[in-house]
N, C-alpha and C. Protein backbone atom coordinates (compact mmCIF):
# COMPACT_ATOMS: atom_id res chain seq x y z
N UNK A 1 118.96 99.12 125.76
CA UNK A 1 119.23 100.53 125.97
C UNK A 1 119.25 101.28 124.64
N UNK A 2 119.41 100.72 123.81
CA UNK A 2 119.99 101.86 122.21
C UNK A 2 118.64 101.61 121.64
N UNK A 3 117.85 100.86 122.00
CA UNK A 3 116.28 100.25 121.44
C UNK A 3 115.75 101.43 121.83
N UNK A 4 115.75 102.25 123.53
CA UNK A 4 115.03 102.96 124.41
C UNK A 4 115.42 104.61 123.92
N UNK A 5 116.98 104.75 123.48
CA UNK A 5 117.16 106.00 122.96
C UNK A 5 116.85 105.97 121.64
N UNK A 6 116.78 104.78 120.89
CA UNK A 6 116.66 105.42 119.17
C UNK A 6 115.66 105.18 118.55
N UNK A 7 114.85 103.91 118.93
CA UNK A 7 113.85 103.62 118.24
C UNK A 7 112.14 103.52 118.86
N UNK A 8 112.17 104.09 120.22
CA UNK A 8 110.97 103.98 121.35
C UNK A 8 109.97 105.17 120.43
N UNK A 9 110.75 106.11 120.39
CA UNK A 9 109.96 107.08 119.71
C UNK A 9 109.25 107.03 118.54
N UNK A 10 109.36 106.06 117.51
CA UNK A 10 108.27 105.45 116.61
C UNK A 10 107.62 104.51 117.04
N UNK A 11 108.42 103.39 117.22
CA UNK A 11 108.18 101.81 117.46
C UNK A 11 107.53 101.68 119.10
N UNK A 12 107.58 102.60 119.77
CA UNK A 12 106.90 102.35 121.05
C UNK A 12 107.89 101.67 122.23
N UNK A 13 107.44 101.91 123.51
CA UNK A 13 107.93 101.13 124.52
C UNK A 13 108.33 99.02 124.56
N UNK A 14 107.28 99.25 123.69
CA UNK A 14 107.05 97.09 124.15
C UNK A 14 107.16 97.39 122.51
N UNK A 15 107.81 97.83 121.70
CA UNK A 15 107.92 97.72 120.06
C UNK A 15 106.57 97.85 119.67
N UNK A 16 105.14 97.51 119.70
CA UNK A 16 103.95 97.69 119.16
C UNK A 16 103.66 98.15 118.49
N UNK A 17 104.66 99.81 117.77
CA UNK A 17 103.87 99.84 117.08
C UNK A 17 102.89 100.91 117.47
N UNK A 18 102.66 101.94 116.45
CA UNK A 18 101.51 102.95 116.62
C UNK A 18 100.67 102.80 115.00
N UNK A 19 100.03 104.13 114.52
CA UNK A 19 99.55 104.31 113.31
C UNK A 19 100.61 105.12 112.82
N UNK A 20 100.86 104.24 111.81
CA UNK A 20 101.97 104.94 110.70
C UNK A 20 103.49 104.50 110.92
N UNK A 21 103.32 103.54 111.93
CA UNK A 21 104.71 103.33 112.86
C UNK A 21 104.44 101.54 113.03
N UNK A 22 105.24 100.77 112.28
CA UNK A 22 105.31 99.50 112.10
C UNK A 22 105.37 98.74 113.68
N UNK A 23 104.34 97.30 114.09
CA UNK A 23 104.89 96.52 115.14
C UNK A 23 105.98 95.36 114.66
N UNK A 24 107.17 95.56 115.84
CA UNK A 24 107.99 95.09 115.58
C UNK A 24 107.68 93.31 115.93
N UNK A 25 106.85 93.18 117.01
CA UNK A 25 106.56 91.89 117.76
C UNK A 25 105.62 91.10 116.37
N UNK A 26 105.02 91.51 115.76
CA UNK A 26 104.46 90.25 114.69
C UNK A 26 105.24 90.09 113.84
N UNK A 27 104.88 89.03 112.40
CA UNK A 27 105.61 88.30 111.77
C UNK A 27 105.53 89.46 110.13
N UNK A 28 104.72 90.51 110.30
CA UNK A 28 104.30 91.38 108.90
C UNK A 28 105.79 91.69 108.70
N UNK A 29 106.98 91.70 108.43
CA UNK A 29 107.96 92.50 108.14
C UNK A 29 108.20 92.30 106.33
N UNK A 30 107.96 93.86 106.14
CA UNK A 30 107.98 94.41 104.47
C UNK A 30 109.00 93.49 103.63
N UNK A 31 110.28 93.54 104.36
CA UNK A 31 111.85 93.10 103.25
C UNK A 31 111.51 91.79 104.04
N UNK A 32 111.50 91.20 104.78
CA UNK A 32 111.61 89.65 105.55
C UNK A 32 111.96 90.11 107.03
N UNK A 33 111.69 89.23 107.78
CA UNK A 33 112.02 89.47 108.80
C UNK A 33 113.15 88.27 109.71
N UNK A 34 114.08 87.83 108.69
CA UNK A 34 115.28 87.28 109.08
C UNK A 34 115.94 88.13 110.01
N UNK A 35 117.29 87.75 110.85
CA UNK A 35 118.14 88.46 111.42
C UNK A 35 118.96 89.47 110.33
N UNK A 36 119.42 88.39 109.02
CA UNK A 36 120.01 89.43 108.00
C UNK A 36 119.06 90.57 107.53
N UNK A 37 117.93 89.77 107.08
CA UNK A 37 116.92 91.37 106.66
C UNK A 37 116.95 92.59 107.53
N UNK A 38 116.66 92.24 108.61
CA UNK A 38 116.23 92.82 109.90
C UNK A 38 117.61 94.05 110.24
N UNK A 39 118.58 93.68 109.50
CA UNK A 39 119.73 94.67 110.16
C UNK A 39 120.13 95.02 108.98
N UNK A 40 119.59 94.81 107.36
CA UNK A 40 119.71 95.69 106.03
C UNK A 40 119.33 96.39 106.37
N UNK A 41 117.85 96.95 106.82
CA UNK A 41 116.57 97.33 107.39
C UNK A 41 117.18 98.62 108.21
N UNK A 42 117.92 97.70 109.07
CA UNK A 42 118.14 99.52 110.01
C UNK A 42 119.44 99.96 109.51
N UNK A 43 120.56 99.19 109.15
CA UNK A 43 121.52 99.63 108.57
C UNK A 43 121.24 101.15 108.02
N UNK A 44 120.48 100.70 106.90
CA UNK A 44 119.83 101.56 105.55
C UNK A 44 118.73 102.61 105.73
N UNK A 45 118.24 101.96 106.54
CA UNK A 45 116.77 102.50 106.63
C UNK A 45 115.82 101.88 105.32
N UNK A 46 114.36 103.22 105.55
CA UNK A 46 113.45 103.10 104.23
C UNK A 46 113.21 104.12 103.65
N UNK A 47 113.40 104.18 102.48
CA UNK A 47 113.41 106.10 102.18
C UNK A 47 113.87 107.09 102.82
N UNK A 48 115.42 106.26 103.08
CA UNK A 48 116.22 107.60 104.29
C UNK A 48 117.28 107.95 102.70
N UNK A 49 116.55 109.43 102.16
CA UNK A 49 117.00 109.64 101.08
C UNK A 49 118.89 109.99 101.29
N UNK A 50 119.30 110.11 102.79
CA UNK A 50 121.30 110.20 102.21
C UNK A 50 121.78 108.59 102.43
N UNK A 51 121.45 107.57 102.63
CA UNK A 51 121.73 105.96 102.15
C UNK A 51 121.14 106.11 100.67
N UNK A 52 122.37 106.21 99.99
CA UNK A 52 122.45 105.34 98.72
C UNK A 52 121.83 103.67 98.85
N UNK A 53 122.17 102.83 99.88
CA UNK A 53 121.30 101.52 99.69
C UNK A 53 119.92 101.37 100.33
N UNK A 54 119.73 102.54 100.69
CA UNK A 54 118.22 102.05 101.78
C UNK A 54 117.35 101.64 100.88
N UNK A 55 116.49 100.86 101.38
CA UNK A 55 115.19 100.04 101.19
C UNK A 55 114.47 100.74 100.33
N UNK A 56 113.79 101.29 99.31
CA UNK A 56 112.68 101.65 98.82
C UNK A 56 111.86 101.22 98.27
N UNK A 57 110.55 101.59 98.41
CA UNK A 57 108.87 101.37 97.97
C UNK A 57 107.92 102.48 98.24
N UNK A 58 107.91 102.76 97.10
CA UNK A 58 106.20 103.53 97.43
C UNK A 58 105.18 103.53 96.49
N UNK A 59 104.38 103.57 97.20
CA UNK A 59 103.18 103.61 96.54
C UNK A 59 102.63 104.29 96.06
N UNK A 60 102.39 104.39 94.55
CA UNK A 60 101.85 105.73 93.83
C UNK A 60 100.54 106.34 94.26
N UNK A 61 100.40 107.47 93.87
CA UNK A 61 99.27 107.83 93.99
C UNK A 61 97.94 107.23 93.18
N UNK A 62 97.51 106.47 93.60
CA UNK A 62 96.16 106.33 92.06
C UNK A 62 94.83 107.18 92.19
N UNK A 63 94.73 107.97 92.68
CA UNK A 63 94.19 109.26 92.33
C UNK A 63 94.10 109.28 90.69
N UNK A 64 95.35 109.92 90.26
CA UNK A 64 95.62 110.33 89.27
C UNK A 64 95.70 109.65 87.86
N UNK A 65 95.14 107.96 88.56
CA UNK A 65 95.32 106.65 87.77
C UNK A 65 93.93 106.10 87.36
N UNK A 66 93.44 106.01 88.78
CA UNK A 66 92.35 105.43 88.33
C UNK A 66 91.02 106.30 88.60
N UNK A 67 89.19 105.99 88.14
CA UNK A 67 88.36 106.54 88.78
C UNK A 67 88.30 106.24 90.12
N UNK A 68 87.61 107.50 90.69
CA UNK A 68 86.98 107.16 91.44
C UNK A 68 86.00 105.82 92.04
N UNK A 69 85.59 105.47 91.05
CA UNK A 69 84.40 104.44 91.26
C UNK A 69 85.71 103.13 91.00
N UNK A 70 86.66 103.48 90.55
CA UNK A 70 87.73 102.36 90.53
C UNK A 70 88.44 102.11 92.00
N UNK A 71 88.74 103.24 92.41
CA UNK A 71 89.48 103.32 93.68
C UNK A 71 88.24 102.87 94.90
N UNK A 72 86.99 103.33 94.91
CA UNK A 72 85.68 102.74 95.80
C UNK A 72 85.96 100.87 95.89
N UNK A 73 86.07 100.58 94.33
CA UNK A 73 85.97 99.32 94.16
C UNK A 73 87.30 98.27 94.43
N UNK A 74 88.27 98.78 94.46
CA UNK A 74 89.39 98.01 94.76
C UNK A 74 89.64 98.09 95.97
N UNK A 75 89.16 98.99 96.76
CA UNK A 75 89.33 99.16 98.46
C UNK A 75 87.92 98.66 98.79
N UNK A 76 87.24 98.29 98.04
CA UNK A 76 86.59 97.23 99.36
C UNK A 76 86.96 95.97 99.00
N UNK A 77 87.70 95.74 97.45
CA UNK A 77 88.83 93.98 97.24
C UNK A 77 89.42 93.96 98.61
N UNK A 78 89.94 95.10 98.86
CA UNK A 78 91.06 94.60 99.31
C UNK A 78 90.81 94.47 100.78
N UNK A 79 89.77 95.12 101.15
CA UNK A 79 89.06 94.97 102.66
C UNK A 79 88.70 93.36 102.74
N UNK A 80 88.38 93.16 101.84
CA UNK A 80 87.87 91.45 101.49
C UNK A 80 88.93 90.48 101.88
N UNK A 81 89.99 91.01 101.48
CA UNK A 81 91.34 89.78 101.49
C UNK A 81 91.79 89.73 103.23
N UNK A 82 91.49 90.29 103.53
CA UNK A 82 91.80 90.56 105.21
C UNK A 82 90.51 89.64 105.67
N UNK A 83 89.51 89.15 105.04
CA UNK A 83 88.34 89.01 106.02
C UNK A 83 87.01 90.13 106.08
N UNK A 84 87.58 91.60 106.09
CA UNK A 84 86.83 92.80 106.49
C UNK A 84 85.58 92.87 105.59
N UNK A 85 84.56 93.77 106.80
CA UNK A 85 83.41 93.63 105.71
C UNK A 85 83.20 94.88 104.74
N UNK A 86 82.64 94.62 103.41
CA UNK A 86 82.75 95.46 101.91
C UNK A 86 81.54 95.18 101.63
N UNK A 87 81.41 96.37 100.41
CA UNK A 87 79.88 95.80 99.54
C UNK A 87 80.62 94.81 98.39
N UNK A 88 79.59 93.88 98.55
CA UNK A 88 80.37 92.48 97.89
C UNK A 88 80.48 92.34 95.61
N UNK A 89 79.18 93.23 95.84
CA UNK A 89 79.41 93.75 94.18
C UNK A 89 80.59 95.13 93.94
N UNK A 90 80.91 95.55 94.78
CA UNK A 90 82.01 96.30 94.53
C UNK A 90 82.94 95.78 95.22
N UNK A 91 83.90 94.75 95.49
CA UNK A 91 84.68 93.90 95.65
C UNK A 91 84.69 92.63 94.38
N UNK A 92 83.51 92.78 93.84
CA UNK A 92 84.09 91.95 92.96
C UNK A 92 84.20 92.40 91.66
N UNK A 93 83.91 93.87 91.41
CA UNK A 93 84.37 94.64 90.07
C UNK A 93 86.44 94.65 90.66
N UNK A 94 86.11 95.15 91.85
CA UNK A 94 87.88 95.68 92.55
C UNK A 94 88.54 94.84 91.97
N UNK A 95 88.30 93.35 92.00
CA UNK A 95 89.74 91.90 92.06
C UNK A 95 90.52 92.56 90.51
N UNK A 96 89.58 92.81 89.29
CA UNK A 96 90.01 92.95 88.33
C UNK A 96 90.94 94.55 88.57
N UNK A 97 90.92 95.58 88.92
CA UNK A 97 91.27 96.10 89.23
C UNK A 97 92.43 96.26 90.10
N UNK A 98 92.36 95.40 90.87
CA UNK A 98 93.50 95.11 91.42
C UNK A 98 94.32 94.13 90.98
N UNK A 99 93.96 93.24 90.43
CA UNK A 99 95.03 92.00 89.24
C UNK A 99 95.65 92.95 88.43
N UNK A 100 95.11 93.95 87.76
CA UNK A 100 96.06 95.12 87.00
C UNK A 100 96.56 96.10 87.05
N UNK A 101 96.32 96.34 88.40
CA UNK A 101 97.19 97.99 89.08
C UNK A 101 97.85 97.73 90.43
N UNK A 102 97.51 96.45 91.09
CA UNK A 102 97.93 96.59 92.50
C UNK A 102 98.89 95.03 92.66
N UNK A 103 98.47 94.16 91.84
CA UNK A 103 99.59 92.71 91.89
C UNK A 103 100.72 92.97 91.89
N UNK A 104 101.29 93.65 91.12
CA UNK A 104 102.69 93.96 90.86
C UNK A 104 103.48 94.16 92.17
N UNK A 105 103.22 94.34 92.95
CA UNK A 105 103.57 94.49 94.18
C UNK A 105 103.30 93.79 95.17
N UNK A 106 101.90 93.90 95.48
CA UNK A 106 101.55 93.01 96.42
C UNK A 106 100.41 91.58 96.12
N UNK A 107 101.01 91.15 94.72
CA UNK A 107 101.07 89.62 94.54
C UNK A 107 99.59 89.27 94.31
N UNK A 108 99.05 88.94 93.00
CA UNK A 108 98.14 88.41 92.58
C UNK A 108 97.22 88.28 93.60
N UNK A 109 98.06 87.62 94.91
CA UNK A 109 96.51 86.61 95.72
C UNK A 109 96.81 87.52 97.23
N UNK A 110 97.61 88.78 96.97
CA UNK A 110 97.46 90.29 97.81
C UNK A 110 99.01 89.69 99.67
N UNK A 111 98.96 88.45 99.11
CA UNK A 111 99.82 88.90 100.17
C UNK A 111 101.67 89.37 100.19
N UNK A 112 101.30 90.45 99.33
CA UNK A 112 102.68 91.05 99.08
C UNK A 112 103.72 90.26 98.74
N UNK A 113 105.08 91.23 98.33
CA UNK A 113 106.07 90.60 97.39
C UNK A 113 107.20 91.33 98.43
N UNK A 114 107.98 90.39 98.79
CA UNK A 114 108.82 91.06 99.92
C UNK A 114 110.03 91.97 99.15
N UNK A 115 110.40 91.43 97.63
CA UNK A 115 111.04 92.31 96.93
C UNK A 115 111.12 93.82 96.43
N UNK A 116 109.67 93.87 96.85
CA UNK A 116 109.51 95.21 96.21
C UNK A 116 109.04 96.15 97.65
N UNK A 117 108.96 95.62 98.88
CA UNK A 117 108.48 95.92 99.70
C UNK A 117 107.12 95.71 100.16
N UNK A 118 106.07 95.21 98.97
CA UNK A 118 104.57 95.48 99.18
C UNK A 118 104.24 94.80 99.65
N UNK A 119 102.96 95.37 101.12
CA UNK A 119 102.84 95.08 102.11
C UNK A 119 101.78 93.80 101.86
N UNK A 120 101.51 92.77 102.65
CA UNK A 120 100.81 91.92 102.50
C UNK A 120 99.22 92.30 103.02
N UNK A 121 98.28 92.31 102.33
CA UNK A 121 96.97 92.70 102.54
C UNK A 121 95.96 91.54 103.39
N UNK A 122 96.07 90.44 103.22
CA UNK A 122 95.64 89.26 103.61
C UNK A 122 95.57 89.21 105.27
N UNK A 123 96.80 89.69 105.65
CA UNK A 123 97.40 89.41 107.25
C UNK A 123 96.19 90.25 108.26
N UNK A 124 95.40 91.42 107.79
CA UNK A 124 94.56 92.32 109.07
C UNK A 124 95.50 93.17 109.55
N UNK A 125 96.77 93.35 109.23
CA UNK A 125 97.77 94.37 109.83
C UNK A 125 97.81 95.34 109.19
N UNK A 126 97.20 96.24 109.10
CA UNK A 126 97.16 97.70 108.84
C UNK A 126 98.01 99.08 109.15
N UNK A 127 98.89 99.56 108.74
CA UNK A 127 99.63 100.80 109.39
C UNK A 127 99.23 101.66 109.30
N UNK A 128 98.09 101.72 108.33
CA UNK A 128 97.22 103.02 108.10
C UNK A 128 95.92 103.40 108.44
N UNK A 129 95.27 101.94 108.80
CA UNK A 129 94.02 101.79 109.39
C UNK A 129 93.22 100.85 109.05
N UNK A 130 92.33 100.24 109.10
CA UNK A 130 91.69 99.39 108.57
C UNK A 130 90.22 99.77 108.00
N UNK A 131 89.55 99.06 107.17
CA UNK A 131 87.86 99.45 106.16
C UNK A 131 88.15 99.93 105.19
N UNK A 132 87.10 100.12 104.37
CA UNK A 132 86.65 100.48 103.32
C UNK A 132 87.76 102.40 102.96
N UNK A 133 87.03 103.11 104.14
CA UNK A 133 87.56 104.69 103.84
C UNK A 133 89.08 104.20 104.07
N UNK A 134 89.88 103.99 104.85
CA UNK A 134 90.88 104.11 104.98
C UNK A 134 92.20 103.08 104.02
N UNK A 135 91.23 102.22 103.58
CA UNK A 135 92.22 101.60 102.43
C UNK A 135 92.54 102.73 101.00
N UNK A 136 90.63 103.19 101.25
CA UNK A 136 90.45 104.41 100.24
C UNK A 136 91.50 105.74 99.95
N UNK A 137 91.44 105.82 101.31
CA UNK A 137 92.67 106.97 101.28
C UNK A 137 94.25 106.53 101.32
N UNK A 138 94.60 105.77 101.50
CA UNK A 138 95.82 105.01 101.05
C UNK A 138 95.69 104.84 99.91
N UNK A 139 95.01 104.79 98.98
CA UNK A 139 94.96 104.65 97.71
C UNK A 139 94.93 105.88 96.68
N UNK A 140 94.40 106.85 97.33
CA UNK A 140 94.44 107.70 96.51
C UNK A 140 95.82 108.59 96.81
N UNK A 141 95.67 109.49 98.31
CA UNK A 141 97.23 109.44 98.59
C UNK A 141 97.85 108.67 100.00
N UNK A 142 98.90 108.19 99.22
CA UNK A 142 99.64 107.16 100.07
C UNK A 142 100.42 107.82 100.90
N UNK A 143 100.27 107.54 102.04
CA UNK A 143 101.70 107.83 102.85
C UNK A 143 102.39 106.56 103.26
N UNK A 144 103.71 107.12 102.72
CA UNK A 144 105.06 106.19 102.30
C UNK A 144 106.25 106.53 103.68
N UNK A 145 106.37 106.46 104.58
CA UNK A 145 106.92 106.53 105.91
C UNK A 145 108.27 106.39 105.58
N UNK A 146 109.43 107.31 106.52
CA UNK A 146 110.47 107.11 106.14
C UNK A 146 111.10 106.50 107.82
N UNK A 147 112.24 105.64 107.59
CA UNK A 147 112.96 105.10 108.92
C UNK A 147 114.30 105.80 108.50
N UNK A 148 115.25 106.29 109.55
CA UNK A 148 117.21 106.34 109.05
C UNK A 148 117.71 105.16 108.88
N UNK A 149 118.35 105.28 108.74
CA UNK A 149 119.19 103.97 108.46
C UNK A 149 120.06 104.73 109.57
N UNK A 150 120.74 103.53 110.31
CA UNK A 150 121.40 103.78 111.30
C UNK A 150 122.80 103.40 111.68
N UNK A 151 123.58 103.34 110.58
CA UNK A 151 124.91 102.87 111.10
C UNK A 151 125.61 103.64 110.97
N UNK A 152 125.69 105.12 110.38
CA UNK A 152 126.43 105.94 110.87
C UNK A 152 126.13 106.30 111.96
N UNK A 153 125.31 106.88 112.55
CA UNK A 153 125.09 107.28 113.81
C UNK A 153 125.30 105.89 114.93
N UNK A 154 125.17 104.79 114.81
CA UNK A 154 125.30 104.01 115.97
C UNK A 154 126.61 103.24 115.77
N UNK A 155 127.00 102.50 114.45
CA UNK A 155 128.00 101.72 114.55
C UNK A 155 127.58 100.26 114.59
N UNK A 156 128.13 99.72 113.35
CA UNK A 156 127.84 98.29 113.18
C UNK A 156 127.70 97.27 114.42
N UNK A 157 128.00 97.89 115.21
CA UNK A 157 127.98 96.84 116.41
C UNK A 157 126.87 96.65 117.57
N UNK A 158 126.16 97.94 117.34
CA UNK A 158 124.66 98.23 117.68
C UNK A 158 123.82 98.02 117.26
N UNK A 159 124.46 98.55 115.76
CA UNK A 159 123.01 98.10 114.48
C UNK A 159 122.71 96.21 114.75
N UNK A 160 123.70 95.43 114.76
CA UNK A 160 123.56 94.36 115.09
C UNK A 160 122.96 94.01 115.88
N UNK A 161 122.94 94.42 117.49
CA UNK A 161 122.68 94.23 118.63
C UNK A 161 121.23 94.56 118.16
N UNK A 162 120.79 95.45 117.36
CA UNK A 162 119.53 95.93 117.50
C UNK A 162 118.54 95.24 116.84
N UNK A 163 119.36 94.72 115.67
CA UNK A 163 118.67 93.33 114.81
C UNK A 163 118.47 91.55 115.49
């Protein structure tokens, strides 16, 4: 019932999950997906800027970082690490590109660093979309999604129930 009033409206009916709106039913979870993680998580939220402890990560803009022909080339790397199909000489200028602007986060061999939040690239789970354009535009500007954190409004004893 507190699943159906508080969280249906992102996360969906059966949890699934929309675009821009995380599935709860697979194993992708950003911080871990323990029972303890899982109820830091809603406790806090993610970028629920009045929790002093909530979760944060975002992803810069690299627009403003890298070229163009840099950002072409690291989004079809990273289409690569999923499987997806890329032009394969611009996937393999990207790796270097991404070993020095994008590891830091989501881990040399791309399947994210649960510390910092960054999402694992490897898995095919996409919140933003999947290919070439749409890694593209996550890259240049990111959208960084915010959740509440929920234990003032529900009470530790829900937040639990809900984890």
């Amino acid at each position: 019932a507190a699943f159906k009033v508080n969280c249906v409206q992102c996360h969906g009916s059966g949890a699934a999950g929309s675009a821009g709106y995380p599935n709860l039913n697979d194993d992708d979870w950003l911080w871990g997906g323990d029972i303890n993680a899982i109820y830091a998580t809603l406790q806090h939220g993610i970028r629920y800027a009045t929790d002093a402890e909530t979760r944060v990560s975002e992803m810069p803009s690299f627009a403003e970082i890298l070229k163009p022909e840099e950002i072409d080339a690291v989004a079809n790397y990273v289409v690569t690490l999923s499987g997806g199909e890329a032009d394969a000489a611009k996937a393999t200028a990207g790796k270097d590109v991404f070993v020095n602007n994008c590891a830091a986060c989501h881990g040399e061999d791309g399947k994210g660093l649960r510390d910092f939040g960054g999402p694992n690239l490897t898995d095919g789970i996409h919140l933003y979309g999947a290919g070439v354009q749409a890694v593209t535009n996550q890259t240049k500007a990111p959208k960084n999604g915010v959740m509440p954190g929920w234990s003032a409004r529900l009470g530790d004893t829900t937040v639990k129930q809900l984890a």
